[in-house]
Protein backbone atom coordinates (compact mmCIF):
# COMPACT_ATOMS: atom_id res chain seq x y z
CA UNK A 1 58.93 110.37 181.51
CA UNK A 2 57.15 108.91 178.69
CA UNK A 3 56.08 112.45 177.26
CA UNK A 4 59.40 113.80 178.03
CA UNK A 5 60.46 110.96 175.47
CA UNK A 6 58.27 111.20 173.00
CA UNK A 7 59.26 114.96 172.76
CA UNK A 8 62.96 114.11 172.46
CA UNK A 9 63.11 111.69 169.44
CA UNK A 10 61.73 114.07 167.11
CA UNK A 11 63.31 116.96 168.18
CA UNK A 12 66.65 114.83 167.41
CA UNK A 13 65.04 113.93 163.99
CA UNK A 14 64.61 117.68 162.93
CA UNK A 15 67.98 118.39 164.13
CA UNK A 16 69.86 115.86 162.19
CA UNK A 17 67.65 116.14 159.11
CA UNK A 18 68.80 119.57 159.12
CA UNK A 19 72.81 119.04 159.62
CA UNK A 20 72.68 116.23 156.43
CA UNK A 21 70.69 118.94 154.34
CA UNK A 22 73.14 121.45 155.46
CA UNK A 23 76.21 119.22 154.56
CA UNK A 24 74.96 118.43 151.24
CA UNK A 25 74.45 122.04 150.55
CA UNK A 26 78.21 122.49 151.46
CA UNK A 27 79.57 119.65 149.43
CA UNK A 28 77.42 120.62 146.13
CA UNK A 29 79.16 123.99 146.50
CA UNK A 30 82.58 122.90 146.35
CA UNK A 31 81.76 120.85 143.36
CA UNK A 32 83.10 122.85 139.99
CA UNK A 33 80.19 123.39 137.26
CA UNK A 34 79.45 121.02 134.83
CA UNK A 35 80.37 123.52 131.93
CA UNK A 36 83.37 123.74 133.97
CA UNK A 37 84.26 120.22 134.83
CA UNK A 38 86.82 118.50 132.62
CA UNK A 39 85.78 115.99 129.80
CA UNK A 40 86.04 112.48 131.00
CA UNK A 41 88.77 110.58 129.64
CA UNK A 42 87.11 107.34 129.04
CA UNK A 43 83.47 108.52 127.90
CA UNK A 44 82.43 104.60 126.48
CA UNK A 45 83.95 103.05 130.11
CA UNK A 46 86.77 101.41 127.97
CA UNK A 47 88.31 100.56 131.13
CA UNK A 48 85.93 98.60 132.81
CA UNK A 49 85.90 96.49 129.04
CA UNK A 50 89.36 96.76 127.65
CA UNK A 51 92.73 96.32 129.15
CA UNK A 52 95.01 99.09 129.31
CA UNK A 53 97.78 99.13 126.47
CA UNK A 54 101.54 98.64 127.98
CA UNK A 55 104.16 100.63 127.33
CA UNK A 56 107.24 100.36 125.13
CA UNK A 57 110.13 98.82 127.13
CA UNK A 58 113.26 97.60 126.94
CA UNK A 59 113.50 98.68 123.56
CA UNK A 60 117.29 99.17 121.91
CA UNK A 61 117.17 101.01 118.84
CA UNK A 62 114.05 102.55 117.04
CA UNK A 63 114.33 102.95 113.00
CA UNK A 64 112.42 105.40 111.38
CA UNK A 65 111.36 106.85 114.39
CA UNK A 66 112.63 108.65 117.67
CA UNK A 67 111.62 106.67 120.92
CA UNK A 68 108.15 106.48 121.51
CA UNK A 69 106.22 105.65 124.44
CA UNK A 70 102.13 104.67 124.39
CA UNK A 71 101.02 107.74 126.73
CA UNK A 72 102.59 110.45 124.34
CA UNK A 73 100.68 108.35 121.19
CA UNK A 74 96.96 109.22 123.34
CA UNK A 75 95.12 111.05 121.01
CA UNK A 76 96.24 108.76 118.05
CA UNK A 77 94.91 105.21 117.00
CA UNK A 78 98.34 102.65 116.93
CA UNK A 79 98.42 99.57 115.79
CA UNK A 80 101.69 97.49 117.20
CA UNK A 81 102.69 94.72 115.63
CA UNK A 82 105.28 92.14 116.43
CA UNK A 83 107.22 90.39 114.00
CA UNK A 84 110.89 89.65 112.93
CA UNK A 85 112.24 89.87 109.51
CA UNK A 86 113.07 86.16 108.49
CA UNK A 87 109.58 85.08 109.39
CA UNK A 88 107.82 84.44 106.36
CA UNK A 89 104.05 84.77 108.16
CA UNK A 90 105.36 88.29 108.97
CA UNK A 91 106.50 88.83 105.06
CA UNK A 92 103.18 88.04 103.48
CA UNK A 93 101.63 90.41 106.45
CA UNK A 94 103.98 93.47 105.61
CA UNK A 95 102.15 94.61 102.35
CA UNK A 96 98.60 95.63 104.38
CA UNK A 97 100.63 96.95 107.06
CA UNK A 98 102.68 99.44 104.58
CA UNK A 99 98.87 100.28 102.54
CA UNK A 100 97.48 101.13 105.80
CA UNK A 101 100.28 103.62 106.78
CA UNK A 102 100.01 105.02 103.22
CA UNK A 103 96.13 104.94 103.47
CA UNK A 104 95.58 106.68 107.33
CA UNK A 105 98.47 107.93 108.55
CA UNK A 106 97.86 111.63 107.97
CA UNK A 107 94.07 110.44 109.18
CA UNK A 108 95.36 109.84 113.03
CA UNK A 109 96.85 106.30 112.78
CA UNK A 110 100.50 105.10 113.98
CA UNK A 111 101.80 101.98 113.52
CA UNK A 112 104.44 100.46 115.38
CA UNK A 113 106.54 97.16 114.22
CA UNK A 114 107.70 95.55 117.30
CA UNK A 115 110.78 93.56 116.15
CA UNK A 116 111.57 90.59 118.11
CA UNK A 117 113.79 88.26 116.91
CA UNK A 118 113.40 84.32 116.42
CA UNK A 119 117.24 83.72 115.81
CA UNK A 120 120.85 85.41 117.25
CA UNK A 121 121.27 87.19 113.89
CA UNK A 122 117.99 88.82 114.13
CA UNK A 123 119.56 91.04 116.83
CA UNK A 124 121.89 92.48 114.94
CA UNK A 125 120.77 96.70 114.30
CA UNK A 126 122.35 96.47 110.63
CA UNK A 127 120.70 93.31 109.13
CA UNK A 128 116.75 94.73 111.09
CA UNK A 129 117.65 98.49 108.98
CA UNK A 130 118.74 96.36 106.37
CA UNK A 131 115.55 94.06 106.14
CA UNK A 132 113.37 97.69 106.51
CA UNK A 133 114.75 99.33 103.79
CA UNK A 134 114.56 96.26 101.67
CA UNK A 135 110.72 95.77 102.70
CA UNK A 136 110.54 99.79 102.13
CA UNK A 137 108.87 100.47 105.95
CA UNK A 138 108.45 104.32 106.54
CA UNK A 139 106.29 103.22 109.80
CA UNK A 140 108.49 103.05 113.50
CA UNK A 141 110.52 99.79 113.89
CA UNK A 142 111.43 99.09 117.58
CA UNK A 143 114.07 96.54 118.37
CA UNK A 144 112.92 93.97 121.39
CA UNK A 145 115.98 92.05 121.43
CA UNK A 146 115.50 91.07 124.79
CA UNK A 147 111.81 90.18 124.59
CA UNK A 148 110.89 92.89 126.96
CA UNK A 149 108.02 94.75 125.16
CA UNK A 150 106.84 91.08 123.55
CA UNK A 151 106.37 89.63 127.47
CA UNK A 152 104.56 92.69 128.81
CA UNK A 153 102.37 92.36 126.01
CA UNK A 154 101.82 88.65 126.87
CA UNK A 155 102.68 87.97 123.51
CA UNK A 156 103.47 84.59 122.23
CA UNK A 157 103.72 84.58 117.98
CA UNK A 158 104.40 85.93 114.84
CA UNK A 159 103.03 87.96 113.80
CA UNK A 160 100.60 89.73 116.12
CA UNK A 161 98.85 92.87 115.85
CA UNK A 162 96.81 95.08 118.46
CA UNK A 163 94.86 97.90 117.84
CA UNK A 164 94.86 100.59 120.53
CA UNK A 165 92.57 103.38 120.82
CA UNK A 166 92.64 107.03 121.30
CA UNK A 167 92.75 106.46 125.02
CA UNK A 168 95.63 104.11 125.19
CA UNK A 169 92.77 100.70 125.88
CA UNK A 170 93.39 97.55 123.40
CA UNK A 171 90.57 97.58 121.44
CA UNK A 172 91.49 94.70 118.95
CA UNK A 173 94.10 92.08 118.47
CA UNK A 174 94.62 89.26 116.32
CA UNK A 175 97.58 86.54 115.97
CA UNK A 176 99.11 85.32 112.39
CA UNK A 177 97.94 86.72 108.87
CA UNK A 178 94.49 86.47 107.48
CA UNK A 179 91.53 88.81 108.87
CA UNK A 180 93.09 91.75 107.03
CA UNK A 181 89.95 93.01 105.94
CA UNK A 182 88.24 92.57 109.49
CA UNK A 183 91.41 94.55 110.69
CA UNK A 184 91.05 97.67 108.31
CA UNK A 185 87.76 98.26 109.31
CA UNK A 186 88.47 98.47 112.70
CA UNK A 187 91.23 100.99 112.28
CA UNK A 188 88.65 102.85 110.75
CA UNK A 189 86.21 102.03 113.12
CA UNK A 190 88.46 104.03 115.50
CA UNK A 191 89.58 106.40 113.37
CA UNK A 192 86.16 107.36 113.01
CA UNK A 193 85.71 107.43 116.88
CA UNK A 194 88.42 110.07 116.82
CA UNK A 195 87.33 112.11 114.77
CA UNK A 196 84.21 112.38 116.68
CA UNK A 197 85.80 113.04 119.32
CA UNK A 198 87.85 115.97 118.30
CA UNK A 199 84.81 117.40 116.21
CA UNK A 200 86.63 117.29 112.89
CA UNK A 201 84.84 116.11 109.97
CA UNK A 202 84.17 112.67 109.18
CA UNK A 203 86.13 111.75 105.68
CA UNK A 204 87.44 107.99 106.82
CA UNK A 205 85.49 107.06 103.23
CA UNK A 206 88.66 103.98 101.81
CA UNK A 207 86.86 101.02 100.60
CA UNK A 208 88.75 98.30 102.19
CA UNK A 209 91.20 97.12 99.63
CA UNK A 210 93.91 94.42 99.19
CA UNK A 211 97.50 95.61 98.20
CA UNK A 212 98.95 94.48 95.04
CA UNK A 213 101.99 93.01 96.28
CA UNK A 214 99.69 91.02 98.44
CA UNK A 215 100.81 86.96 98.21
CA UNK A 216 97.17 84.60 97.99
CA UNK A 217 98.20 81.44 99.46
CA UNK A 218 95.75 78.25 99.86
CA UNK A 219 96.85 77.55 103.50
CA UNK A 220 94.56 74.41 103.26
CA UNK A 221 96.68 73.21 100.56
CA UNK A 222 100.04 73.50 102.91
CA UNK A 223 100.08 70.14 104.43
CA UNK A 224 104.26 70.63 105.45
CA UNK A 225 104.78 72.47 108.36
CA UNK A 226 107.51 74.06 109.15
CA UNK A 227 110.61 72.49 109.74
CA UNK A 228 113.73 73.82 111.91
CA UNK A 229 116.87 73.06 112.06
CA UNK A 230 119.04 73.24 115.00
CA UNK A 231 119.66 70.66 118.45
CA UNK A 232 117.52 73.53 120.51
CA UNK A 233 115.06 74.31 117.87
CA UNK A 234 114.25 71.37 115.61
CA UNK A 235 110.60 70.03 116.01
CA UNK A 236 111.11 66.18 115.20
CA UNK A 237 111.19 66.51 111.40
CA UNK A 238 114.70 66.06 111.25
CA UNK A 239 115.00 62.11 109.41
CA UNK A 240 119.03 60.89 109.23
CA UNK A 241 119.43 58.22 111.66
CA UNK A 242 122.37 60.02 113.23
CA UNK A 243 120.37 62.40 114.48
CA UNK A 244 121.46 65.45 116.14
CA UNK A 245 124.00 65.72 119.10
CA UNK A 246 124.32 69.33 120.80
CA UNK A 247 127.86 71.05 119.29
CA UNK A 248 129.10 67.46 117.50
CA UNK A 249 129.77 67.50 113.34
CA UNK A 250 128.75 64.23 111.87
CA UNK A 251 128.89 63.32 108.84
CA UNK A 252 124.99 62.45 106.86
CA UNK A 253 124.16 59.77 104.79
CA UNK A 254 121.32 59.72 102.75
CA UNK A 255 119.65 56.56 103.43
CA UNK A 256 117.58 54.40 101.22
CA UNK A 257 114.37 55.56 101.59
CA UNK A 258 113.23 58.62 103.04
CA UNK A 259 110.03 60.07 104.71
CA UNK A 260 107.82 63.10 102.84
CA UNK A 261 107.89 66.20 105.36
CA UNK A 262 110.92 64.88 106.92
CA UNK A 263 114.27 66.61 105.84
CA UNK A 264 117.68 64.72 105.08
CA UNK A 265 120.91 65.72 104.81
CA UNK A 266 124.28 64.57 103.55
CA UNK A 267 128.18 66.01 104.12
CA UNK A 268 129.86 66.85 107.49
CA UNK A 269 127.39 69.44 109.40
CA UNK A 270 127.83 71.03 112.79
CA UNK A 271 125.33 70.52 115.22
CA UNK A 272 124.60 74.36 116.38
CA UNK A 273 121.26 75.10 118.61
CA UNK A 274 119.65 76.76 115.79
CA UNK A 275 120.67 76.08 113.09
CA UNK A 276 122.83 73.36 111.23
CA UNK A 277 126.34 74.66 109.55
CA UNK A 278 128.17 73.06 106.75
CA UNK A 279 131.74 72.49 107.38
CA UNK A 280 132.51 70.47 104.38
CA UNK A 281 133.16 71.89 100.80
CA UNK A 282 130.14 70.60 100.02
CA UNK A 283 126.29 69.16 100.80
CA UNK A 284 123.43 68.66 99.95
CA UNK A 285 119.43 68.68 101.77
CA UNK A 286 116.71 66.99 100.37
CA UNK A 287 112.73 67.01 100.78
CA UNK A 288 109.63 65.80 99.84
CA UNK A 289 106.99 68.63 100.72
CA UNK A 290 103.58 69.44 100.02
CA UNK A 291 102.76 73.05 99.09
CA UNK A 292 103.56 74.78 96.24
CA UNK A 293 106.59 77.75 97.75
CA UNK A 294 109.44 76.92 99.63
CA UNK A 295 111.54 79.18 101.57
CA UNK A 296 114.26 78.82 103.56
CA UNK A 297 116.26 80.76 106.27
CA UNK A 298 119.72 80.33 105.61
CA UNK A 299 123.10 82.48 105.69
CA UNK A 300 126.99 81.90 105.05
CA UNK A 301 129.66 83.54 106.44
CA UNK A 302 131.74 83.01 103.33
CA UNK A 303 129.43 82.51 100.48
CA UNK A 304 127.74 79.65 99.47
CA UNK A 305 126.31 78.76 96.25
CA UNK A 306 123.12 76.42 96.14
CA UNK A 307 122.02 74.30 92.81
CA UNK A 308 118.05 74.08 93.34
CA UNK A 309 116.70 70.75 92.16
CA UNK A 310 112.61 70.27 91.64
CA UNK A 311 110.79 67.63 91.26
CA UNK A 312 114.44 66.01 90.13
CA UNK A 313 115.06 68.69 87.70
CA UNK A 314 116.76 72.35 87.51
CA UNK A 315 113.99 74.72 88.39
CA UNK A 316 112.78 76.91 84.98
CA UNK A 317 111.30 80.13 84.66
CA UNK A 318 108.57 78.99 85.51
CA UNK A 319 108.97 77.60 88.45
CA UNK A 320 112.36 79.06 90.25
CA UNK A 321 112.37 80.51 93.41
CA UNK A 322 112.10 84.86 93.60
CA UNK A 323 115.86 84.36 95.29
CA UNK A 324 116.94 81.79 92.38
CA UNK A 325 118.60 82.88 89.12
CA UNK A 326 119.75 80.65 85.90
CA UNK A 327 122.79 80.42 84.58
CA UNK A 328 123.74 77.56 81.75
CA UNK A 329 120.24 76.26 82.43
CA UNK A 330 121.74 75.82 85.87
CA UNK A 331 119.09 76.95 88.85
CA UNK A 332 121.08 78.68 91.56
CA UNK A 333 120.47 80.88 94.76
CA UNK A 334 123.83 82.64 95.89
CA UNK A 335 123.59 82.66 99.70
CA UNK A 336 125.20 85.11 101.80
CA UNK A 337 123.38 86.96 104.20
CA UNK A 338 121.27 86.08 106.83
CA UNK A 339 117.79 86.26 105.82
CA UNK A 340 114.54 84.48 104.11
CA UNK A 341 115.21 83.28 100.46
CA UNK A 342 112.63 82.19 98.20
CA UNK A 343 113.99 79.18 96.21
CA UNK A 344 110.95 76.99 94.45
CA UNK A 345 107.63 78.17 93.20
CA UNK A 346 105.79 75.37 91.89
CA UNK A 347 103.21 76.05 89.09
CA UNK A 348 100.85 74.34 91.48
CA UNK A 349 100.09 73.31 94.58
CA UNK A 350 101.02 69.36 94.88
CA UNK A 351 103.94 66.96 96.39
CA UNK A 352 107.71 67.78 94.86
CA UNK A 353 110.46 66.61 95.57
CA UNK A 354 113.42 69.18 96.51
CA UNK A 355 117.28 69.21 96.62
CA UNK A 356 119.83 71.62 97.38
CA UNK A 357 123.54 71.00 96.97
CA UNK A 358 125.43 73.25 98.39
CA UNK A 359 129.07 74.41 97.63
CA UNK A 360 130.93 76.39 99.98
CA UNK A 361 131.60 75.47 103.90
CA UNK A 362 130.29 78.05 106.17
CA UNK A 363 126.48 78.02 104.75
CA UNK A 364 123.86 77.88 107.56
CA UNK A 365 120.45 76.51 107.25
CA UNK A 366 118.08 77.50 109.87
CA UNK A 367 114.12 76.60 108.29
CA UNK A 368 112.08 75.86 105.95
CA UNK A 369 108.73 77.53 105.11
CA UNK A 370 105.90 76.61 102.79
CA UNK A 371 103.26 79.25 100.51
């Protein structure tokens, strides 16, 4: 019995040594040849490092552009980046944005300018076409009225760009302006890895350059932040002792003294949730910032005019606002549509004093926002 044992075991050895050998020899020979296998998608592993780019969704119009979607853009470096037209963050980006198109476009790059709006007005197709043309964007403009592309990108400012590679993995991102230089060479970082990739010839050989309609602003030297307007929207900065009460007009005093980086008010305003709206013939807004730009959001349905004070004076040549012209030595911005004006520029940076009366009912004030 023992011998009859010890002959068994190997015997079963040989045999299933031989049935694994065989099997591998059968599996190897279904398996195509390498010349003939196809090129791995991911060669680098991007998606064991990067996360997957989402798609366009929810989108309601595109400008410049039919619809797009990320998986028909493989092959292509994009670089999306969400913003909305009043946001003055999103301004001072827009000049890099439009050199880069001009600059690597016809080199493999495609950017995308996911519009999502801060305020109701923002949603409107003709005043997004109208802000594009003004701003002179050839690049797509998608509008994400409903938020739906900005919350499957887990996005949460303005602006915000991400850089996607050739095989649809975020490669880059970064949130609010500054870095442009670190951004450009990564597009072309990956414009580079492209053209690797399809064995075309390196020429990716820009010097990375700043735009001349570029805006330098000492952000250290911006010590007011900005201010909304609005029972939903303001952030505390608001100073009238009435305060504000959800859908109610009251009508501001000034009081006697007054706060810097706290805004005042006088006349009979309407309480809206985003914005504050003039229903008497006339008012007027006053501040004490630190910066050296102001800007403010505003709009009228009827036509306002507004007589910019600084530093207690009519603004100058010098010193008016890009939106602000002068007439009798009289500073004034005419305010209409709904969008960003420019109404101070201050020969340096420094605490001024600013006031706005208004004439007209109907004008809406939604922010202010410092340079």
């Amino acid at each position: 019995m023992k011998t009859l044992t010890f002959i068994k075991k190997p015997f079963l050895t040989i045999v299933a040594v031989v049935f694994v050998v065989a099997a591998i020899i059968y599996i190897e020979s279904k398996k195509p040849d390498i010349a003939q296998a196809q090129p791995q998608t991911n060669p680098n592993e991007q998606n064991t490092k990067y996360p997957r780019a989402p798609d366009f969704v929810g989108i309601e119009k595109w400008i410049n552009s039919e619809p797009l979607k990320i998986e028909q853009l493989r092959g292509k470096v994009v670089l999306v980046d969400f913003w909305t037209y009043t946001c003055i963050n999103c301004i001072r980006t827009l000049p890099y944005l439009k050199d880069w198109d001009k600059k690597y476009r016809d080199k493999g790059l495609v950017i995308v300018g996911v519009h999502t709006p801060e305020f109701e007005f923002e949603k409107k197709y003709e005043n997004v076409l109208k802000a594009v043309n003004d701003y002179q964007l050839k690049y797509a403009v998608a509008q994400d009225n409903n938020y739906a592309t900005w919350s499957v990108y887990q996005n949460r400012y303005w602006p915000h760009k991400f850089l996607i590679d050739i095989d649809g993995y975020i490669r880059y991102d970064h949130i609010g302006e500054g870095a442009y230089d670190e951004t450009e060479r990564m597009i072309q970082t990956l414009l580079k890895e492209r053209m690797e990739r399809l064995n075309k010839k390196n020429d990716i050989m820009f010097n990375v350059t700043k735009p001349k309609e570029a805006i330098d602003v000492e952000y250290r030297s911006i010590r007011t932040p900005e201010i909304y307007f609005g029972y939903q929207f303001s952030r505390g900065n608001f100073g009238n002792p009435e305060g504000l009460k959800a859908n109610g007009i009251i009508d501001y005093k000034l009081p006697l003294s007054i706060t810097p980086n706290n805004v005042y008010i006088e006349g009979k305003w309407k309480n809206n949730a985003d914005n504050l709206e003039l229903v008497s013939d006339d008012g007027s807004i006053l501040l004490i910032f630190h910066a050296k730009a102001v800007n403010i959001v505003a709009g009228s349905e009827n036509s306002s005019e507004a007589f910019v004070f600084l530093d207690n004076e009519f603004e100058n040549e010098k010193n008016k606002g890009a939106d602000v012209f002068i007439k009798e030595n009289k500073s004034i911005s005419n305010i209409n549509e709904f969008k960003l004006y420019n109404i101070a520029n201050a020969e340096n940076y420094g605490s001024h004093a600013l006031s706005i009366n208004v004439a007209g009912k109907g004008f809406r004030i939604y922010t202010f926002t410092f340079g």
